[in-house]
Protein backbone atom coordinates (compact mmCIF):
# COMPACT_ATOMS: atom_id res chain seq x y z
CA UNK A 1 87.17 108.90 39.82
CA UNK A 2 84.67 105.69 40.68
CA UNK A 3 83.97 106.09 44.76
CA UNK A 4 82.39 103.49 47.37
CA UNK A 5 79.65 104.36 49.41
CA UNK A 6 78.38 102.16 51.74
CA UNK A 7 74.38 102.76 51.90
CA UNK A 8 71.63 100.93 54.06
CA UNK A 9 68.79 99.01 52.76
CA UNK A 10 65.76 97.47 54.19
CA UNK A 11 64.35 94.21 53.72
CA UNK A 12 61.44 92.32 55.20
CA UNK A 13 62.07 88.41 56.07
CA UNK A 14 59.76 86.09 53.54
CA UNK A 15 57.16 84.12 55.11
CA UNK A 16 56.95 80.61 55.55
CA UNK A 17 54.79 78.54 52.88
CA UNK A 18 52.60 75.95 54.17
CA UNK A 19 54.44 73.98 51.05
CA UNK A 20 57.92 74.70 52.86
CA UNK A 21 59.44 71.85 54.11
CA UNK A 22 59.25 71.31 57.86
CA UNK A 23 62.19 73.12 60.11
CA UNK A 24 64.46 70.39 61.47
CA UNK A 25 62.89 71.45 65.07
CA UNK A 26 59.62 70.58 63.79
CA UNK A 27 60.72 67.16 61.97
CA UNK A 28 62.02 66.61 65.83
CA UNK A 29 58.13 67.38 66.87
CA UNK A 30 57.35 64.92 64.34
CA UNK A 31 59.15 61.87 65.96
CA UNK A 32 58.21 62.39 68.92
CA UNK A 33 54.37 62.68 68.32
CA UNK A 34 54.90 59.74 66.23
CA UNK A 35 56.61 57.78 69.67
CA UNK A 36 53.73 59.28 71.28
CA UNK A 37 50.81 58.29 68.97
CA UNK A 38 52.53 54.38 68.55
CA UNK A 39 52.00 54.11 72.41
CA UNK A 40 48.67 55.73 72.29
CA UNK A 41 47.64 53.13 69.77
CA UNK A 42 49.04 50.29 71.65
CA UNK A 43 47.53 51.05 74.32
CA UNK A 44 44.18 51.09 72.75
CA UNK A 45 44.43 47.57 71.16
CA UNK A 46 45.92 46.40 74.77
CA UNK A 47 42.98 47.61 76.64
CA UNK A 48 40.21 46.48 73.75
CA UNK A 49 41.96 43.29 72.96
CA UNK A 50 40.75 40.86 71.20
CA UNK A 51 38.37 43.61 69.82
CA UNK A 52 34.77 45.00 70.92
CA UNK A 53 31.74 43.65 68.87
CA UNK A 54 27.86 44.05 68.76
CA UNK A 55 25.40 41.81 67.73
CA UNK A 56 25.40 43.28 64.53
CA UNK A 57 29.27 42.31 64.68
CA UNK A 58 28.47 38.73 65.84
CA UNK A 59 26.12 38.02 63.16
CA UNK A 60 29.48 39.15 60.75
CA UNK A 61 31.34 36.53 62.53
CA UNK A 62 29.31 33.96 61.67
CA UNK A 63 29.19 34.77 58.12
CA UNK A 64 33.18 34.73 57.99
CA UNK A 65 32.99 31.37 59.78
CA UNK A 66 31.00 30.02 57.03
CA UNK A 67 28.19 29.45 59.96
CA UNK A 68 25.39 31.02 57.64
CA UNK A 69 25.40 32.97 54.62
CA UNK A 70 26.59 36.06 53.61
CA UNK A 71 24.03 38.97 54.61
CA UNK A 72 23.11 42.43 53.50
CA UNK A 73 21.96 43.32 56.32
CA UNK A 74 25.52 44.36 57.41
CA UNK A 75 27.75 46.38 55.11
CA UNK A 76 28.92 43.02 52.42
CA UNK A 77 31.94 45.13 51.97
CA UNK A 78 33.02 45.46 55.43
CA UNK A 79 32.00 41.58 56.19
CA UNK A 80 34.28 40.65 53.20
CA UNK A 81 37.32 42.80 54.44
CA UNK A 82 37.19 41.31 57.82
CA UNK A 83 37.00 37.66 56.04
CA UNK A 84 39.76 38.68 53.97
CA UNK A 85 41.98 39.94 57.16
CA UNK A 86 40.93 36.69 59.22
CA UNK A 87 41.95 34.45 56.26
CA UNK A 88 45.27 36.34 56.47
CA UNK A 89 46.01 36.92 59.59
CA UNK A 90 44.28 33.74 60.86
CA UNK A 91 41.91 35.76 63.74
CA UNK A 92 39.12 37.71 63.95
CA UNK A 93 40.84 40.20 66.05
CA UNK A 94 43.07 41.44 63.24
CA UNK A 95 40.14 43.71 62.12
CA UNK A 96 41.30 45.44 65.48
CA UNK A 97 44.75 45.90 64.73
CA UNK A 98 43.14 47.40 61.13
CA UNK A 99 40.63 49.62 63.02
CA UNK A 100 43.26 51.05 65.30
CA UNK A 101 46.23 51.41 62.58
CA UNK A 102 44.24 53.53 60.38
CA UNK A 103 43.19 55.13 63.17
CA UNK A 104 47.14 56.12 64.27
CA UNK A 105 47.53 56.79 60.09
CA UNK A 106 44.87 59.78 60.69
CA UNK A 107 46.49 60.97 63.46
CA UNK A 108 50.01 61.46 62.19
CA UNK A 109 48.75 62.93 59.57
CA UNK A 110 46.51 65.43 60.77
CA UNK A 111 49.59 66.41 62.81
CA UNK A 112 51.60 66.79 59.94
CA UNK A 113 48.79 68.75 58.23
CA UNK A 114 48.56 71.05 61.43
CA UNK A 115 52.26 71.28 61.72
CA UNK A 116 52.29 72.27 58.23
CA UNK A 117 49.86 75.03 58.55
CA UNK A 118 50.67 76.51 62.08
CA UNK A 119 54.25 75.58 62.45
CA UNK A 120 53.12 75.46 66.39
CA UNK A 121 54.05 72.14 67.85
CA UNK A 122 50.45 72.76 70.49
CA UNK A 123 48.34 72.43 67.55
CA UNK A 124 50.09 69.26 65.65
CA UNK A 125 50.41 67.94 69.24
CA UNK A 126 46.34 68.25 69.26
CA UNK A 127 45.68 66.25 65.94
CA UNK A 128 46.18 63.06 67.95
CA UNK A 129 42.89 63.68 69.22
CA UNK A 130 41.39 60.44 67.66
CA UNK A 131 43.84 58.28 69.79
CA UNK A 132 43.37 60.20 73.36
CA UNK A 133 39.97 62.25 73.27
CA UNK A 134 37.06 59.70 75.29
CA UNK A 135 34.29 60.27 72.24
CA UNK A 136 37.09 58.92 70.03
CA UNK A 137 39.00 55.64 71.54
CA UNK A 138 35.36 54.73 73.17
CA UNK A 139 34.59 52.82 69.92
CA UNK A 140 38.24 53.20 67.56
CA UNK A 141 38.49 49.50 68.82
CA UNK A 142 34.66 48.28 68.41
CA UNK A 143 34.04 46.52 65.38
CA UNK A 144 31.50 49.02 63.64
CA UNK A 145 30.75 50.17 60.39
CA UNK A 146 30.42 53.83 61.63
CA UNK A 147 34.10 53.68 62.78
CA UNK A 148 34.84 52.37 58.87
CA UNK A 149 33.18 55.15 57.65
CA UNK A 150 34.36 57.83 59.69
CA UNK A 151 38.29 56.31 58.96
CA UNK A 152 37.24 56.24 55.35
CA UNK A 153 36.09 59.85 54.90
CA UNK A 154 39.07 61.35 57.54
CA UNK A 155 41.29 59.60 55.28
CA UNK A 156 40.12 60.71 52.14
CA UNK A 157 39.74 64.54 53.66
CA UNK A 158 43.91 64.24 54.90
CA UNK A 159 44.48 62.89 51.25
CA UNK A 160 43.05 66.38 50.09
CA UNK A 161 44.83 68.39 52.41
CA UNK A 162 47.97 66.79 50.91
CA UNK A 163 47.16 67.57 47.45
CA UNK A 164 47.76 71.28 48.59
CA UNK A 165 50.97 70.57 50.80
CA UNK A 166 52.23 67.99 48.85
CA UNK A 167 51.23 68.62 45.27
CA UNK A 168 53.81 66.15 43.92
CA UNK A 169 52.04 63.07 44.90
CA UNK A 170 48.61 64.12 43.61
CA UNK A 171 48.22 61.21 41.89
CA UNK A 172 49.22 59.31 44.80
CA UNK A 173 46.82 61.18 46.73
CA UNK A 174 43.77 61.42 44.26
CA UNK A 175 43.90 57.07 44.28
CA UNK A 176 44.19 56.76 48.05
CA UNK A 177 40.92 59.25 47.90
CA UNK A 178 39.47 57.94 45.58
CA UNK A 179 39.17 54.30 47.29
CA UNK A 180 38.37 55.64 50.75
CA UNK A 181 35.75 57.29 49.07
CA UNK A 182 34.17 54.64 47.95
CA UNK A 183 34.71 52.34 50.92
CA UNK A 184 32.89 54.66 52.87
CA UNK A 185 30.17 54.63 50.68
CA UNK A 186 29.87 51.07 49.90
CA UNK A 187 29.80 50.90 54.38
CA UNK A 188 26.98 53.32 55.00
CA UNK A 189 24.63 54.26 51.82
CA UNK A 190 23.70 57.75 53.25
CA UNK A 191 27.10 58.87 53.58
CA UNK A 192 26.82 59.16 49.62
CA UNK A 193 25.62 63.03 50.15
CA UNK A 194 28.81 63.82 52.73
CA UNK A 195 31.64 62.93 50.21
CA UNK A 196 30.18 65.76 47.70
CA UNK A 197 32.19 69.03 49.31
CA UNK A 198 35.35 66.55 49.77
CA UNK A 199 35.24 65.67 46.38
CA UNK A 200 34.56 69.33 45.06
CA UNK A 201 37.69 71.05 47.47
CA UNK A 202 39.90 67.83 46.12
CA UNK A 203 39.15 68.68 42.55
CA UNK A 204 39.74 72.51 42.79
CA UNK A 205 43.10 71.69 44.64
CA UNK A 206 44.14 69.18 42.43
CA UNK A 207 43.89 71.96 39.67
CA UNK A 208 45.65 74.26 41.67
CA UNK A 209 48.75 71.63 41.94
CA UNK A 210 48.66 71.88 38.56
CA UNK A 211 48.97 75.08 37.82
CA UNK A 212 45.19 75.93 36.57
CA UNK A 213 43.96 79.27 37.57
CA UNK A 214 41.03 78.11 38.98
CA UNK A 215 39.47 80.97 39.76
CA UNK A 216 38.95 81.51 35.85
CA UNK A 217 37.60 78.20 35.51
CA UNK A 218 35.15 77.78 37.84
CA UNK A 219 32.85 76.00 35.59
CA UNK A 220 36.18 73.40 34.59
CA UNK A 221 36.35 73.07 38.63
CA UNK A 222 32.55 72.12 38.96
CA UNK A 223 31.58 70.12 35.48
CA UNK A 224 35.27 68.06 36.42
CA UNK A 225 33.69 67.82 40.28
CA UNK A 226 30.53 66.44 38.78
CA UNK A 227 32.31 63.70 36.71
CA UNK A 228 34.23 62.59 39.69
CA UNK A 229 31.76 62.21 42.18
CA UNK A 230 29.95 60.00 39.56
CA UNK A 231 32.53 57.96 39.04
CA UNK A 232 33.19 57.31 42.76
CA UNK A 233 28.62 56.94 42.94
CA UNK A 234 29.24 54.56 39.42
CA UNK A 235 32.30 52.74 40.95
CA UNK A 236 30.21 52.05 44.42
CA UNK A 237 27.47 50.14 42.89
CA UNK A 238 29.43 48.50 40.67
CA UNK A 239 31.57 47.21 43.77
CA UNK A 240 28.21 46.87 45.54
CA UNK A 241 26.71 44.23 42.85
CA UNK A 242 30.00 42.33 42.31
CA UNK A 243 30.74 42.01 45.89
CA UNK A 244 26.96 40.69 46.18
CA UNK A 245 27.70 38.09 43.48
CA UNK A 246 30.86 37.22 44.45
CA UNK A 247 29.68 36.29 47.72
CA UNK A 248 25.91 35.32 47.07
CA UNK A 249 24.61 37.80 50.01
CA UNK A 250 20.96 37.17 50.34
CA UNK A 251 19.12 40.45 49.84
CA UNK A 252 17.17 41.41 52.88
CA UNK A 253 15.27 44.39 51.78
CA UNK A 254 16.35 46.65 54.83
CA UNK A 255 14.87 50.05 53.47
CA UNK A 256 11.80 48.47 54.80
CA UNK A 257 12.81 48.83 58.55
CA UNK A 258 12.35 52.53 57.90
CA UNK A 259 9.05 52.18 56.53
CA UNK A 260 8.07 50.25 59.21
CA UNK A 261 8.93 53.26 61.67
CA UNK A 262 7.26 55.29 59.64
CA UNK A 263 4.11 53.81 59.73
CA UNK A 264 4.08 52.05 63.00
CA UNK A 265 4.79 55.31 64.99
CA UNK A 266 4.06 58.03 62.83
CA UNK A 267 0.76 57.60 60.78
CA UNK A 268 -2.65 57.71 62.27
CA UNK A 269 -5.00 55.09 63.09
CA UNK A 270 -7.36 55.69 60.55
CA UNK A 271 -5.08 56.10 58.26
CA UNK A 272 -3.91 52.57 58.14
CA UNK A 273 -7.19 51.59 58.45
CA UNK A 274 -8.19 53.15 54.87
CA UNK A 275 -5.23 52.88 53.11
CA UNK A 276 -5.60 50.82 49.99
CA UNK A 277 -2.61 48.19 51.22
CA UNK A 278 -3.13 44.70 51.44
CA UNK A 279 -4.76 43.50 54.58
CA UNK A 280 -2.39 41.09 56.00
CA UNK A 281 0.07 44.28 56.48
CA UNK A 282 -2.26 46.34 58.18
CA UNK A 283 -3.09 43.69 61.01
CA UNK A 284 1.07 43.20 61.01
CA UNK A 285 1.36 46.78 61.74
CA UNK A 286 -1.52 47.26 64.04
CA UNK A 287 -0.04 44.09 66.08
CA UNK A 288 2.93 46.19 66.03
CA UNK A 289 1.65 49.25 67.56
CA UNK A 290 -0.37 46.98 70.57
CA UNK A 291 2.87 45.19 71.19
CA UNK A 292 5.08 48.85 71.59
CA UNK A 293 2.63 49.95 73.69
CA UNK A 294 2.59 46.98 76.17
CA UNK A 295 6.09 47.19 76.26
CA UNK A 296 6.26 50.74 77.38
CA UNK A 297 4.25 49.84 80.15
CA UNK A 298 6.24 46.89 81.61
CA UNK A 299 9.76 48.83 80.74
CA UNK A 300 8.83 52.48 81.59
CA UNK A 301 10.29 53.55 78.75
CA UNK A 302 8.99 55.15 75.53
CA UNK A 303 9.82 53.82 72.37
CA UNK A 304 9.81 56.34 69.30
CA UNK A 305 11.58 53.51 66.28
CA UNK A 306 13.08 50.14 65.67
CA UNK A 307 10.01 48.22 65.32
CA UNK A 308 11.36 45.68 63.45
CA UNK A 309 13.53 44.88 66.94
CA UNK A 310 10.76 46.23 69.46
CA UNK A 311 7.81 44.78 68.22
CA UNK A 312 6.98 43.83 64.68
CA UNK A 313 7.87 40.51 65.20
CA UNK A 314 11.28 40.13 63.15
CA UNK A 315 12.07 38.87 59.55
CA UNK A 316 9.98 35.94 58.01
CA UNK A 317 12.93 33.52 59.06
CA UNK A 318 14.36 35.52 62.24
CA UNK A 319 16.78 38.65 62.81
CA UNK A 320 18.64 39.80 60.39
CA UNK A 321 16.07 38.63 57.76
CA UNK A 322 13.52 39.98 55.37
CA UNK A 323 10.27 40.87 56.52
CA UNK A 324 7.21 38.33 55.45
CA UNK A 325 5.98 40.63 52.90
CA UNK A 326 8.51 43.85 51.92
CA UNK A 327 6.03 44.77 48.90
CA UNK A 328 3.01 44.85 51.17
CA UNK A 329 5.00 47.21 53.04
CA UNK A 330 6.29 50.06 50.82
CA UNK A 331 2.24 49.79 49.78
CA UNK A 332 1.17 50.70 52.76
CA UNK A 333 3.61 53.20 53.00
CA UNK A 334 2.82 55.01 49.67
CA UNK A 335 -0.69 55.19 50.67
CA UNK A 336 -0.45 56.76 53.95
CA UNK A 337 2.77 58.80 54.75
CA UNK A 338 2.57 60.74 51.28
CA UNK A 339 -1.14 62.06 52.42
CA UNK A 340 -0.08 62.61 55.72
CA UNK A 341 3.13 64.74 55.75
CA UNK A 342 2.62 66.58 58.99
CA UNK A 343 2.33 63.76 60.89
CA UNK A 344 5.23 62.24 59.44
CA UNK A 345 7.55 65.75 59.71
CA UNK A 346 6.05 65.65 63.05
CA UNK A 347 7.23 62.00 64.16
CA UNK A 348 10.57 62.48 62.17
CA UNK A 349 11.87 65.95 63.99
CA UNK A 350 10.57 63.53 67.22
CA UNK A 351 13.09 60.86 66.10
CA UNK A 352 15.54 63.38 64.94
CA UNK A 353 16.23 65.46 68.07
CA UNK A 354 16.06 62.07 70.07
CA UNK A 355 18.93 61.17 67.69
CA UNK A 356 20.70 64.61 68.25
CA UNK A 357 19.57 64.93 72.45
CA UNK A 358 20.30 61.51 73.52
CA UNK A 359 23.20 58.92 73.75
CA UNK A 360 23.76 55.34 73.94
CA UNK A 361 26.01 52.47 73.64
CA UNK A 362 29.17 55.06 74.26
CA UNK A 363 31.16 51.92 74.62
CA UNK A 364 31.04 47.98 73.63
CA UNK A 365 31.02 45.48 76.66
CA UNK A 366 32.86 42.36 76.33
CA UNK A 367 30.75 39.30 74.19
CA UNK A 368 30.35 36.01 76.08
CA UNK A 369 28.04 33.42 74.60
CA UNK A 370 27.76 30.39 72.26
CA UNK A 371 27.63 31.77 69.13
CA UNK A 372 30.87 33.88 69.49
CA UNK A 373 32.75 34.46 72.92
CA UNK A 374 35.40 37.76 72.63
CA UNK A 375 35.75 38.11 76.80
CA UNK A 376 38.71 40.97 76.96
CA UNK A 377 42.26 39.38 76.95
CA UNK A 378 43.18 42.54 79.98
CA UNK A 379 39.90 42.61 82.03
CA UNK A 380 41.26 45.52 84.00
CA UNK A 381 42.82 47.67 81.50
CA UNK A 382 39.45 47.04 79.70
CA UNK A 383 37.82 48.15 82.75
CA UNK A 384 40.23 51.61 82.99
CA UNK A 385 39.27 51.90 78.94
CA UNK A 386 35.53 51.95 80.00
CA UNK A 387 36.13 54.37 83.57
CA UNK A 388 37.75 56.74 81.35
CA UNK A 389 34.99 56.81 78.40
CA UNK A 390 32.56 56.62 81.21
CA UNK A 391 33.61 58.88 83.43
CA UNK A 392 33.88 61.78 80.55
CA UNK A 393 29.98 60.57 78.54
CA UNK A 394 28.11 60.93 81.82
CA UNK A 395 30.52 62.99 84.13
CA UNK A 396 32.98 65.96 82.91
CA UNK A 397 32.13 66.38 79.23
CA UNK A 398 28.62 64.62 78.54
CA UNK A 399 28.34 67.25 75.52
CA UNK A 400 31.36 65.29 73.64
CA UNK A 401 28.58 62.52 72.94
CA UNK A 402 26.21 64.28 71.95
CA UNK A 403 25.13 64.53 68.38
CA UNK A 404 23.93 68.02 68.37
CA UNK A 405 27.03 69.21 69.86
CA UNK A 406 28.87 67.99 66.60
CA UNK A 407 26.08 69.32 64.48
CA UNK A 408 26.16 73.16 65.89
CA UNK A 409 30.27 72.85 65.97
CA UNK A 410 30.20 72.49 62.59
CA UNK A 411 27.12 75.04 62.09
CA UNK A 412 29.51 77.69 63.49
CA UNK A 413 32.29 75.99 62.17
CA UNK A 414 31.21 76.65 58.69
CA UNK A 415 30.53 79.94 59.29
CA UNK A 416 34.07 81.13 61.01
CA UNK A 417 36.22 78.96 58.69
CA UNK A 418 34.76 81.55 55.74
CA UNK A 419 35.77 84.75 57.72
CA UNK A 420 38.97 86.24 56.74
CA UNK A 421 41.50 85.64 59.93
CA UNK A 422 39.78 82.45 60.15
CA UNK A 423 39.42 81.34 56.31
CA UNK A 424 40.02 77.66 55.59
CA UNK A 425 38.20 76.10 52.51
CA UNK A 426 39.46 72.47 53.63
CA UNK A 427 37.46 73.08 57.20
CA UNK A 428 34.17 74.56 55.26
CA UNK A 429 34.27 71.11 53.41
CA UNK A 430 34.94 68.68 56.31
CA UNK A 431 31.98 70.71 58.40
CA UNK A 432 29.95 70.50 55.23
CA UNK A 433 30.40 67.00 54.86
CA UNK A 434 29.38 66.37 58.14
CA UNK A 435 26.21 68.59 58.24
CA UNK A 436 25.08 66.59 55.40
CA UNK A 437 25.70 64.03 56.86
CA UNK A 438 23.90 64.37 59.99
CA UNK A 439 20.94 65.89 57.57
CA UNK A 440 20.69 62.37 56.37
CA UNK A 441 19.48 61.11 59.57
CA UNK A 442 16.13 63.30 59.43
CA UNK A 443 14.08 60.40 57.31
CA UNK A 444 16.25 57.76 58.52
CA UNK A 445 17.14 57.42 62.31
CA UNK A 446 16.56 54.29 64.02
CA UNK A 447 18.21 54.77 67.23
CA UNK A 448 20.27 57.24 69.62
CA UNK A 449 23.59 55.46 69.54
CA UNK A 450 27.11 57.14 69.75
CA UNK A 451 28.24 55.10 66.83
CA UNK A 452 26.05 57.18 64.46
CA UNK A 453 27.97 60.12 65.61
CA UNK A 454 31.36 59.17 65.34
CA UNK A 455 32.39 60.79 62.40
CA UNK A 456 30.73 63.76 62.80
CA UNK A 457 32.43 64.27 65.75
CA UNK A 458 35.92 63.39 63.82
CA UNK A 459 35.28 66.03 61.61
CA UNK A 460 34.24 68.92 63.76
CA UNK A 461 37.29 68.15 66.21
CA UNK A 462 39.55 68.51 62.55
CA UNK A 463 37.69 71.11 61.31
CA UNK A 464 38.07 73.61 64.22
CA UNK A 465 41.81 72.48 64.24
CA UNK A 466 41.79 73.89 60.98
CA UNK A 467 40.90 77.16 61.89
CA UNK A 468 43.33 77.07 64.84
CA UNK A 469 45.89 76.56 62.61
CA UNK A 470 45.01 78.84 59.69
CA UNK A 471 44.69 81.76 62.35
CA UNK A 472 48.09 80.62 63.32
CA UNK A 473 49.25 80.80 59.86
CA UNK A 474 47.68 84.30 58.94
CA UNK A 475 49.03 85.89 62.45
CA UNK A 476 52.08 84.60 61.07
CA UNK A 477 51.97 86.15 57.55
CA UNK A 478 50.79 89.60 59.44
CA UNK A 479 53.72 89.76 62.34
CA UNK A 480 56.26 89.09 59.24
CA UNK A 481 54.53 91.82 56.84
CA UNK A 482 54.60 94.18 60.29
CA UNK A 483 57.52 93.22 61.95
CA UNK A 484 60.77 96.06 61.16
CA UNK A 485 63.04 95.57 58.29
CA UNK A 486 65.91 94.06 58.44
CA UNK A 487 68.64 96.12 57.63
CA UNK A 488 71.88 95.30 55.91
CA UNK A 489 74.58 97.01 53.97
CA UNK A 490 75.56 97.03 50.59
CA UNK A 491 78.41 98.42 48.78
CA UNK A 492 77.87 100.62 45.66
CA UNK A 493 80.72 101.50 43.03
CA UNK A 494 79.84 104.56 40.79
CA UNK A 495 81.47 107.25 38.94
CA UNK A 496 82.05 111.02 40.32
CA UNK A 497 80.99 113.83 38.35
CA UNK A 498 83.84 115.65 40.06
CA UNK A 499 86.44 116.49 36.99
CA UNK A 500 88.82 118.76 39.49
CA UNK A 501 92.60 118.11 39.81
């Protein structure tokens, strides 16, 4: 006759996807980093209000006051987004309230990415780190391209990251990308080379969210990566050109400041002297090199680049304008630097680990003067702000301003976020980005200011966040594979064999 038997059986508990949706506890962690992040931000736009500006960023101001024309010597794109916000908003200042919104945007989200990941609140609590870490609010509210590119490219890098959480929205995703992309582009030209592993991790998760083995179509994965990144390169001159004709930016030839370096402080004498350049330019550069010189004396300081500033005498018709003769000048520069590569490697590492050793301008002081007058609306919350940045760039953590700092972080970055506890393809691409990044400053560093740094540190804070959170997630996946089985009971019904009376 059929008899019940009650037998055990083991099961192990399945492990949390990053796709899973968030726990209701960690929803709860959500809204309160979000309370947390709102007041972080507020109390950055408080403290930096009505904004902090250079005199690159007065010379914008004048162009959106109609004061003089438009200017390439600035980013057109970012000069004609902040004209576009001040027509709206009726101020200036609302560029800071831009700034500093994206700036909470990135930090929600990488929260939400880490929270994802890790399910630890400690590490989404840590992806506010671009409203509360001093190398990070020291310039969030200054009005500089570098903080528009390094919002762009965070952006488009959290857009990717939600392409593999959040495969529904790729679409959604892939625009938002796509036009942060190209912002960033269009804002600094040699941030082209830094969107190339973002775009190629995008594509391959896109795929993936699809449901494309990509590991079969590797070729798909790169010939589609190709075609993308030349649409977003196609799509950023074409913006480039209209926005120039839209606006009728006067073209100022500002490739030639770099030639100017090159020349002025890294070619020999003689050199110049028997280059076959037009004459005129040689006596302009030699009257460079005299004038440097004399001012190293009376300022004790040595001066390594920015000759158009220092010493070459300015544009034809002042700052921010077009040297006298820009063809005279890539001449000269074809005839001497391309027969004298040593001394030009030599003068650009020089420049280089300057760029990568030194810091400067770690924050923006207040602008008083005719032209434009932005004195702080909170002089002493401005003055905490600048203790704070101040007291962490040249007392506690003097590293966290340092270029190089960024540059090995994401050296060794690279490395550890391809190890197997540590693996994280997103964090390989955000250090990639930024070593190429930084790479791009070898031929083309002018100066030893923070801004330049600014997204490379962004993206080596992220990217070792990353790995926090993906050793988080694989300790994870290994204490559920290792941890005992769960028993329960079942009930079985079955026949007996048993025929007896």
């Amino acid at each position: 006759m059929p008899q019940t038997t009650v037998e055990n059986e083991t099961a192990a508990p399945k492990a949390v996807s990053e796709r899973a949706p968030l726990s209701p506890e960690h929803r709860r962690v959500m809204g309160v980093l979000s309370v947390i992040g709102t007041v972080l931000a507020g109390l950055i736009i408080f403290a930096m209000y009505p904004g902090g500006i250079s005199p690159d960023g007065v010379f914008q101001v004048r162009q959106i006051r109609g004061e003089v024309p438009y200017n390439d010597w600035q980013p057109v794109s970012m000069t004609w987004t902040w004209h576009q916000l001040t027509n709206i908003f009726g101020t200036v200042t609302a560029l800071l309230w831009a700034q500093v919104l994206f700036g909470w945007v990135c930090a929600l989200l990488t929260s939400y990415v880490l929270l994802k990941i890790s399910r630890r609140t400690w590490v989404a609590a840590l992806g506010l780190f671009m409203l509360f870490m001093p190398n990070m609010v020291n310039i969030l509210g200054v009005f500089y391209k570098d903080v528009h590119l390094a919002l762009a490219l965070y952006l488009a890098v959290l857009m990717m990251f939600l392409v593999l959480l959040q495969p529904k929205g790729r679409w959604v995703w892939a625009a938002v990308a796509f036009g942060s992309l190209v912002y960033a582009a269009l804002v600094r030209k040699n941030s082209a080379v830094a969107v190339l592993p973002i775009v190629a991790v995008f594509v391959l998760w896109f795929l993936r969210a699809r449901g494309s083995r990509v590991r079969a179509e590797l070729i798909k994965v790169g010939v589609i990566s190709v075609l993308a990144t030349g649409i977003v390169g196609g799509t950023v001159l074409a913006a480039d050109k209209a926005l120039a004709t839209a606006t009728g930016a006067t073209q100022n030839s500002q490739f030639t400041q770099v030639f100017i370096d090159d020349i002025v402080f890294g070619m020999p004498e003689e050199a110049i002297f028997a280059a076959d350049a037009p004459q005129a330019e040689k006596d302009r550069i030699m009257f460079a090199r005299e004038t440097c010189k004399k001012r190293e004396e009376q300022e004790g300081r040595e001066i390594i680049w920015d000759a158009y500033w220092n010493c070459y005498g300015l544009g034809v018709n002042g700052a921010y304008t077009e040297v006298e003769d820009p063809d005279a000048v890539v001449t000269l520069w074809k005839a001497t630097v391309p027969h004298h590569l040593g001394d030009y490697a030599k003068y650009r590492t020089k420049t280089t680990w300057r760029f990568l050793t030194h810091t400067s301008s770690v924050a923006a002081a207040p602008v008083r003067g005719d032209q434009v007058d932005l004195p702080p609306t909170h002089p002493k919350a401005r003055d905490i702000h600048s203790g704070y940045v101040y007291s962490a760039a040249y007392g506690f953590m003097p590293f966290m301003f340092l270029g190089i700092t960024a540059l090995a972080a994401c050296i060794v970055g690279a490395v550890v976020s391809l190890r197997t506890r540590t693996r994280s393809l997103g964090a390989c691409a955000v250090f990639t980005s930024v070593i190429l990044y930084v790479l791009t400053y070898f031929p083309t560093a002018p100066a030893d200011l923070y801004r330049y740094s600014y997204w490379p540190f962004a993206g080596a804070m992220f990217g070792w966040l990353l790995i926090a959170a993906s050793r988080r997630h694989t300790r994870r996946l290994r204490c559920e594979k290792q941890r005992p089985m769960v028993k329960r009971s079942r009930t079985v019904v079955h026949d007996s064999a048993d025929t007896s009376q």
